[in-house]
C-alpha atoms as a PDB file:
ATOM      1  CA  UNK A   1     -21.168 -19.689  52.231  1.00  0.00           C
ATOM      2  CA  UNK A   2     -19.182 -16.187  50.994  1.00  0.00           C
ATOM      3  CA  UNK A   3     -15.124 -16.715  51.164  1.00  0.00           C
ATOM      4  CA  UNK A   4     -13.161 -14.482  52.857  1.00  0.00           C
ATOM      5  CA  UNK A   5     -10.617 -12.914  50.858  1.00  0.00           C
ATOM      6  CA  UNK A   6      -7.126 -11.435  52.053  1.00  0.00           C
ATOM      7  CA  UNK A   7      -5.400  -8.532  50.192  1.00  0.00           C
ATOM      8  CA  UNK A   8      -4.191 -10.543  47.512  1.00  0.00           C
ATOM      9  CA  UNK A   9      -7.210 -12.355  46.563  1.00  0.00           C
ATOM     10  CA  UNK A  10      -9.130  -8.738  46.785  1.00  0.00           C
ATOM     11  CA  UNK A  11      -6.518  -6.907  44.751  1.00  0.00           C
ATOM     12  CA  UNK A  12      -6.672  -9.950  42.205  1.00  0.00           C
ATOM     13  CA  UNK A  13     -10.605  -9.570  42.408  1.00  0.00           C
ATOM     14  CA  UNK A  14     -10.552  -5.938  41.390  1.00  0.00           C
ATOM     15  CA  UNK A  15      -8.489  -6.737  38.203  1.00  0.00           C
ATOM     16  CA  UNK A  16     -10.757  -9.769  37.257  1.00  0.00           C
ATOM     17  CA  UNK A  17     -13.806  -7.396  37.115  1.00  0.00           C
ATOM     18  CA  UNK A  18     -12.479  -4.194  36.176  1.00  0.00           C
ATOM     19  CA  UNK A  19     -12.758  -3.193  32.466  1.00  0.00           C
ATOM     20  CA  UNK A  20      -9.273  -1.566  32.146  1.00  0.00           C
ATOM     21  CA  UNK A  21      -7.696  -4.426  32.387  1.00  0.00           C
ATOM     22  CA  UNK A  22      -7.735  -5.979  28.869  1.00  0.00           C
ATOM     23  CA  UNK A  23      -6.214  -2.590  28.274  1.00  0.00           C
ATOM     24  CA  UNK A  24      -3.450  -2.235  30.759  1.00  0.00           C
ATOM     25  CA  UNK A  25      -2.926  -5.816  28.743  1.00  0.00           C
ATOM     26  CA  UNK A  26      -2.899  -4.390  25.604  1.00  0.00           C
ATOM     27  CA  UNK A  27      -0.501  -1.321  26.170  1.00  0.00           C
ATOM     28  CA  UNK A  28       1.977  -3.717  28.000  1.00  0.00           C
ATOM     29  CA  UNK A  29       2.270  -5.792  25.181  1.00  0.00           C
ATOM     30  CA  UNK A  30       2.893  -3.175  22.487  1.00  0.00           C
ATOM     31  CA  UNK A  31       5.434  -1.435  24.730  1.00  0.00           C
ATOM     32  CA  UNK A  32       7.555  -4.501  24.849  1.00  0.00           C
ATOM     33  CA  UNK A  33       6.777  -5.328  21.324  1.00  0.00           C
ATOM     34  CA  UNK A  34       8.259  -1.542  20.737  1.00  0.00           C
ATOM     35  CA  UNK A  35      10.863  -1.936  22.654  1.00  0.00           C
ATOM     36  CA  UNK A  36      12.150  -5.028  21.333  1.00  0.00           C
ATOM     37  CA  UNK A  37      12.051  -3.491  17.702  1.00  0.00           C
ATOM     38  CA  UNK A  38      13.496  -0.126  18.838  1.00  0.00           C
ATOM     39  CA  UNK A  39      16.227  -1.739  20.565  1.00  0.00           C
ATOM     40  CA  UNK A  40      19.787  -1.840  19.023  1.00  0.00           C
ATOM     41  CA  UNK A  41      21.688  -5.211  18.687  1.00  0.00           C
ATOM     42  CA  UNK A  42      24.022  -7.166  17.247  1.00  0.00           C
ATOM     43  CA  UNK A  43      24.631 -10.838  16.981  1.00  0.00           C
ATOM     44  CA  UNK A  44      28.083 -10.991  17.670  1.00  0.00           C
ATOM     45  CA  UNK A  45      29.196  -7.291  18.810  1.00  0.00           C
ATOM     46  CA  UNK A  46      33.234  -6.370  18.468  1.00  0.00           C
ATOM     47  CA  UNK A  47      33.910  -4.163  21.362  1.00  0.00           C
ATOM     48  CA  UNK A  48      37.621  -2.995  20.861  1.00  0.00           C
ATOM     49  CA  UNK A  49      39.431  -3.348  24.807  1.00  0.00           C
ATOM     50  CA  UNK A  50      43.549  -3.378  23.542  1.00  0.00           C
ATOM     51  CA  UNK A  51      45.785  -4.792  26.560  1.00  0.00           C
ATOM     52  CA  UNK A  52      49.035  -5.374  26.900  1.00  0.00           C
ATOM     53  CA  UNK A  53      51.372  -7.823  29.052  1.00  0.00           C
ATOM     54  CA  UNK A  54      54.364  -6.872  30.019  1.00  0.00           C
ATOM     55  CA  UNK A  55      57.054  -9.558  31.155  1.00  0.00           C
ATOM     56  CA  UNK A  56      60.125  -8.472  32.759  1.00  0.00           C
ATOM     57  CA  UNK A  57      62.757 -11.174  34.527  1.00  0.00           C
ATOM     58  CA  UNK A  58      64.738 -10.388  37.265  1.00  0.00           C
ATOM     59  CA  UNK A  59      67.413 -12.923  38.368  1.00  0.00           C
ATOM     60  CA  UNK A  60      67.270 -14.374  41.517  1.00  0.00           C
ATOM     61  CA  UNK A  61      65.640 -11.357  43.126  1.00  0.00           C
ATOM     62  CA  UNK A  62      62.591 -12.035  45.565  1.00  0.00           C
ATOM     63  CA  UNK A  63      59.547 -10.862  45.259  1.00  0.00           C
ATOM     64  CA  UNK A  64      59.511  -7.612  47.455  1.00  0.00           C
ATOM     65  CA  UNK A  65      62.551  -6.159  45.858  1.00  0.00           C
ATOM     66  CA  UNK A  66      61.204  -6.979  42.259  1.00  0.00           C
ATOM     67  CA  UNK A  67      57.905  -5.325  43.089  1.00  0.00           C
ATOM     68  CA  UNK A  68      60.184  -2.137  44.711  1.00  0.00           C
ATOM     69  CA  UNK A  69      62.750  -1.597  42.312  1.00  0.00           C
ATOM     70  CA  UNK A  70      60.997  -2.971  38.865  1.00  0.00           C
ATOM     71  CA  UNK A  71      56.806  -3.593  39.252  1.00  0.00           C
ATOM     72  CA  UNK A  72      56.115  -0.163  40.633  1.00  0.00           C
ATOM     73  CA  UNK A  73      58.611   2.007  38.310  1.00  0.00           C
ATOM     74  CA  UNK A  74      56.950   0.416  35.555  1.00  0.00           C
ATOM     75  CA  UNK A  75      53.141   0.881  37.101  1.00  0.00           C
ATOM     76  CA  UNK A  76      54.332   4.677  37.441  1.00  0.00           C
ATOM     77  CA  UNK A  77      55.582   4.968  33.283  1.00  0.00           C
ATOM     78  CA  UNK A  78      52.297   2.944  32.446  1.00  0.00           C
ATOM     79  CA  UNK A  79      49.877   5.540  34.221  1.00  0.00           C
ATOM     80  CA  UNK A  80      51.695   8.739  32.228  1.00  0.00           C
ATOM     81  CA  UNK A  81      50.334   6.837  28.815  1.00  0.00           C
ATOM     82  CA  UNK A  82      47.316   8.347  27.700  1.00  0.00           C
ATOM     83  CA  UNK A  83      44.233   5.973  27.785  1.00  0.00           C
ATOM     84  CA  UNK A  84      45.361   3.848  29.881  1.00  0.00           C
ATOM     85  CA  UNK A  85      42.189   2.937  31.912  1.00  0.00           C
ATOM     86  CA  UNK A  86      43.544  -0.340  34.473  1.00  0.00           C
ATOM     87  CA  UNK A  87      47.244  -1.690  35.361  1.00  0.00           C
ATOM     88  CA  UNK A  88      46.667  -5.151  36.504  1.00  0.00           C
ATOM     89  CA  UNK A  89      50.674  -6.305  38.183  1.00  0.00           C
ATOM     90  CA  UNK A  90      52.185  -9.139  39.732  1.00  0.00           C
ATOM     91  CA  UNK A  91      55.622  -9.551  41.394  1.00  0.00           C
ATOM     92  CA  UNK A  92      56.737 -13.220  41.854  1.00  0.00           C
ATOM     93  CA  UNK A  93      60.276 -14.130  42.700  1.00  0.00           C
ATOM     94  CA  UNK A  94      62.510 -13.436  39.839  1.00  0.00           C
ATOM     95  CA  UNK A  95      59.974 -12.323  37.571  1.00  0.00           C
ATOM     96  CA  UNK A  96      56.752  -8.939  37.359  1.00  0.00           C
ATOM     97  CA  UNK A  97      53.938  -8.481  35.250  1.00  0.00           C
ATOM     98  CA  UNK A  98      51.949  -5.696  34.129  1.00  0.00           C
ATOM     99  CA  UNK A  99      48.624  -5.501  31.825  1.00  0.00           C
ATOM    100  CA  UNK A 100      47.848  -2.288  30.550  1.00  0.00           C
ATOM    101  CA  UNK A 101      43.885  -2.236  29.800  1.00  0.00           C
ATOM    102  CA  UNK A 102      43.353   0.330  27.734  1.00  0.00           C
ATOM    103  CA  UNK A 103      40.135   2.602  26.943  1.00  0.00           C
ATOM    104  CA  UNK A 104      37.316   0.773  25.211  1.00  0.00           C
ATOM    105  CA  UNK A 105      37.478   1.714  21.787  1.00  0.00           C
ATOM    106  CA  UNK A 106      41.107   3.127  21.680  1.00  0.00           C
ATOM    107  CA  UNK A 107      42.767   1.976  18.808  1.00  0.00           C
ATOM    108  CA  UNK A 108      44.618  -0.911  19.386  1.00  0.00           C
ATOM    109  CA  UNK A 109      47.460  -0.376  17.131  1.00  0.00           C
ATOM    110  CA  UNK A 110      48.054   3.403  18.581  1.00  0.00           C
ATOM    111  CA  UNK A 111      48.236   2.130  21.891  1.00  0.00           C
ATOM    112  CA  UNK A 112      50.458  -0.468  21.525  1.00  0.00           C
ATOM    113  CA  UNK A 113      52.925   2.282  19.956  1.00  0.00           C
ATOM    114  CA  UNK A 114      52.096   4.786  22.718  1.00  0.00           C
ATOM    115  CA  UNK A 115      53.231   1.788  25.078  1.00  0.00           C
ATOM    116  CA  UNK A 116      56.492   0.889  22.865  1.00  0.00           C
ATOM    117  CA  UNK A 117      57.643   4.466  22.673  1.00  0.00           C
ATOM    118  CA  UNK A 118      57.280   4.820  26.400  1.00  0.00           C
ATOM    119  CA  UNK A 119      59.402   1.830  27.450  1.00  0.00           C
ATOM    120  CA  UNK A 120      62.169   2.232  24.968  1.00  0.00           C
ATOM    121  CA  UNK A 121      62.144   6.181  26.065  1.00  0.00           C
ATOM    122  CA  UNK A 122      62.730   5.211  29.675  1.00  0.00           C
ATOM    123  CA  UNK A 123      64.745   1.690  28.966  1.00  0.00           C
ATOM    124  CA  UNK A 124      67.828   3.523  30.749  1.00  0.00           C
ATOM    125  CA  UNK A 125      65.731   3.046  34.282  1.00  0.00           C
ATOM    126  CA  UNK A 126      66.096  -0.915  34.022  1.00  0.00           C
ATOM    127  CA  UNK A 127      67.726  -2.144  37.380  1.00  0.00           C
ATOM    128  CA  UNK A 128      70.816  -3.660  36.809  1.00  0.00           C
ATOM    129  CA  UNK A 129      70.095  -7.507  36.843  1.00  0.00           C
ATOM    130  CA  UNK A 130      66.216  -6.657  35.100  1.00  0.00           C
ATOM    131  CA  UNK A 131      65.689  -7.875  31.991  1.00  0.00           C
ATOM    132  CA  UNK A 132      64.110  -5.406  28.828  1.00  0.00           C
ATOM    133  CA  UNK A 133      60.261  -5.773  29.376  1.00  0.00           C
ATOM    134  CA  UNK A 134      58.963  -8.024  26.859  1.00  0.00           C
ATOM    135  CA  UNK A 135      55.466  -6.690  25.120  1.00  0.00           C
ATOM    136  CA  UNK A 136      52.906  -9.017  24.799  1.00  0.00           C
ATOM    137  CA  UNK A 137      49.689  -7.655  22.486  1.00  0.00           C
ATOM    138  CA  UNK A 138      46.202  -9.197  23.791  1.00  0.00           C
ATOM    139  CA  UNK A 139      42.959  -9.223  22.535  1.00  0.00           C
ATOM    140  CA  UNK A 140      39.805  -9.560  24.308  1.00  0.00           C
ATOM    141  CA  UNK A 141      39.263 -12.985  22.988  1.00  0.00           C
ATOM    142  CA  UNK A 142      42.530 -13.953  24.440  1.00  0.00           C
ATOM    143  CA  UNK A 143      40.797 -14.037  28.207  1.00  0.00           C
ATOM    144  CA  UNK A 144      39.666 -17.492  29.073  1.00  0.00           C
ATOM    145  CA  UNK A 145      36.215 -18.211  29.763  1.00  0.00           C
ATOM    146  CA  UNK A 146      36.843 -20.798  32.059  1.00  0.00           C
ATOM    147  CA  UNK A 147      39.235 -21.613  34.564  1.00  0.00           C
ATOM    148  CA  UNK A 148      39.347 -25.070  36.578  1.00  0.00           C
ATOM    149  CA  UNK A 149      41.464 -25.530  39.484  1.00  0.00           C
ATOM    150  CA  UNK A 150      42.101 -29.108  40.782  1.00  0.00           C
ATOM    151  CA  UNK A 151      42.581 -29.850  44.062  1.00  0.00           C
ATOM    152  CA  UNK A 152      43.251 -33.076  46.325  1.00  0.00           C
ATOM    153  CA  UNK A 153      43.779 -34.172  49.005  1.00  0.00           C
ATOM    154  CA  UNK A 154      45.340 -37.676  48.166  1.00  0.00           C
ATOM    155  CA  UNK A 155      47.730 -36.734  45.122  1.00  0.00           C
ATOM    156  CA  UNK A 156      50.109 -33.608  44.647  1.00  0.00           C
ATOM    157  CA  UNK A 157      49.694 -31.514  41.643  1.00  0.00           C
ATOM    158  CA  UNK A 158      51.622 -33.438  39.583  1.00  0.00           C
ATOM    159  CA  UNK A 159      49.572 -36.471  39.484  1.00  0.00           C
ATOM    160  CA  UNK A 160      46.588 -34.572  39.286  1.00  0.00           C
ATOM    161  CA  UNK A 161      48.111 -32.724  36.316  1.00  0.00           C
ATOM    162  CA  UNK A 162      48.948 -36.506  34.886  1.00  0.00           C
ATOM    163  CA  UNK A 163      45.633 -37.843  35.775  1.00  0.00           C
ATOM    164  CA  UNK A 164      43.626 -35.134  34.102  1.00  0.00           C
ATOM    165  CA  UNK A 165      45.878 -34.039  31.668  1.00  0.00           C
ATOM    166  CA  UNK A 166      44.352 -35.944  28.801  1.00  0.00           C
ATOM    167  CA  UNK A 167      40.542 -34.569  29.511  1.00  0.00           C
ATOM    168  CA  UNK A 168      42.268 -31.047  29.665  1.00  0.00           C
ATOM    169  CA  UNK A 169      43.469 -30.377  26.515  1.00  0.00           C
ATOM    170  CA  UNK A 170      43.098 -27.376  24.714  1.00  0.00           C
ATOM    171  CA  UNK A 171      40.124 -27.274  21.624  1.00  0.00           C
ATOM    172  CA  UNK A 172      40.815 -26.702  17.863  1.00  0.00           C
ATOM    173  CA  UNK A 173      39.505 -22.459  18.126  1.00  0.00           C
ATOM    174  CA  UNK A 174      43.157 -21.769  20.065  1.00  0.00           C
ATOM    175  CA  UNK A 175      41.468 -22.018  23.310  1.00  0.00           C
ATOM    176  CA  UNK A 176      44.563 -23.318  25.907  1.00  0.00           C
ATOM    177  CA  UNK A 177      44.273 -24.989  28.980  1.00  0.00           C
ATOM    178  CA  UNK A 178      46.513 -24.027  31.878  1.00  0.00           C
END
């Protein structure tokens, strides 16, 4: 009794008895072979990404009128900085953050004057009541890989904090648990 064969089993068929295919075999394998050989790596690669924080307080101010009068003043200096690829802020009552991202591969050290040299050029723009941005230098093995948020239902953050405070503590690399 012959099988019947759908299009699968018939396209699998016409491999099993054709000669070519010990060579399509063949040629597969020495292209990945080559292109695993030709292909540049490293172990460890250094990519260069400088960033910046940039803390500036703002006494008992909410969060609109910090953003207004002190996060987007700053935002608009920060763009005129050459290289300056992302601006990542924040405006919280009383306080705004910037983080200048940078180019990958600008060099770190230039850009953190570039930055300096703007803010103290344009310090006399500070709102009265704003503190003198503080600069912060990061590196890209500053960013956290992981981030765990607890949550409950039954306890406030407090005693969560308390009750997994112990099993959260940072590691001996400088890693930092928030």
């Amino acid at each position: 009794m012959k099988e019947r064969l759908g299009f699968a089993g018939k396209f699998a068929h016409a491999f099993i008895d054709s000669k070519l295919t010990p060579l399509i075999i063949a040629a597969s394998i020495l292209l990945g072979v080559g292109a695993v050989l030709m292909l540049p790596r490293e172990e460890e690669p250094q990519i260069i990404v400088p960033m910046i924080d940039l803390l500036c307080r703002c006494r008992e101010r909410p969060a609109k009128e910090v953003e207004e009068r002190v996060t987007r003043p700053m935002e608009q200096l920060l763009w005129e900085i050459p290289g300056v690829e992302y601006i990542y802020s924040t405006s919280s009552p009383g306080f705004s953050m910037a983080i200048v991202r940078f180019r990958v591969g600008e060099d770190e050290e230039k850009s953190i004057v570039k930055l300096n040299q703007k803010m103290f050029a344009n310090f006399d723009l500070i709102p009265p009541g704003a503190s003198q941005p503080l600069i912060k230098p990061r590196s890209i093995d500053d960013v956290p890989i992981l981030a765990l948020t607890l949550s409950s239902d039954r306890y406030d953050h407090f005693t969560l904090r308390r009750i997994a405070g112990p099993d959260l503590r940072p590691d001996q690399t400088g890693g930092r648990c928030l």
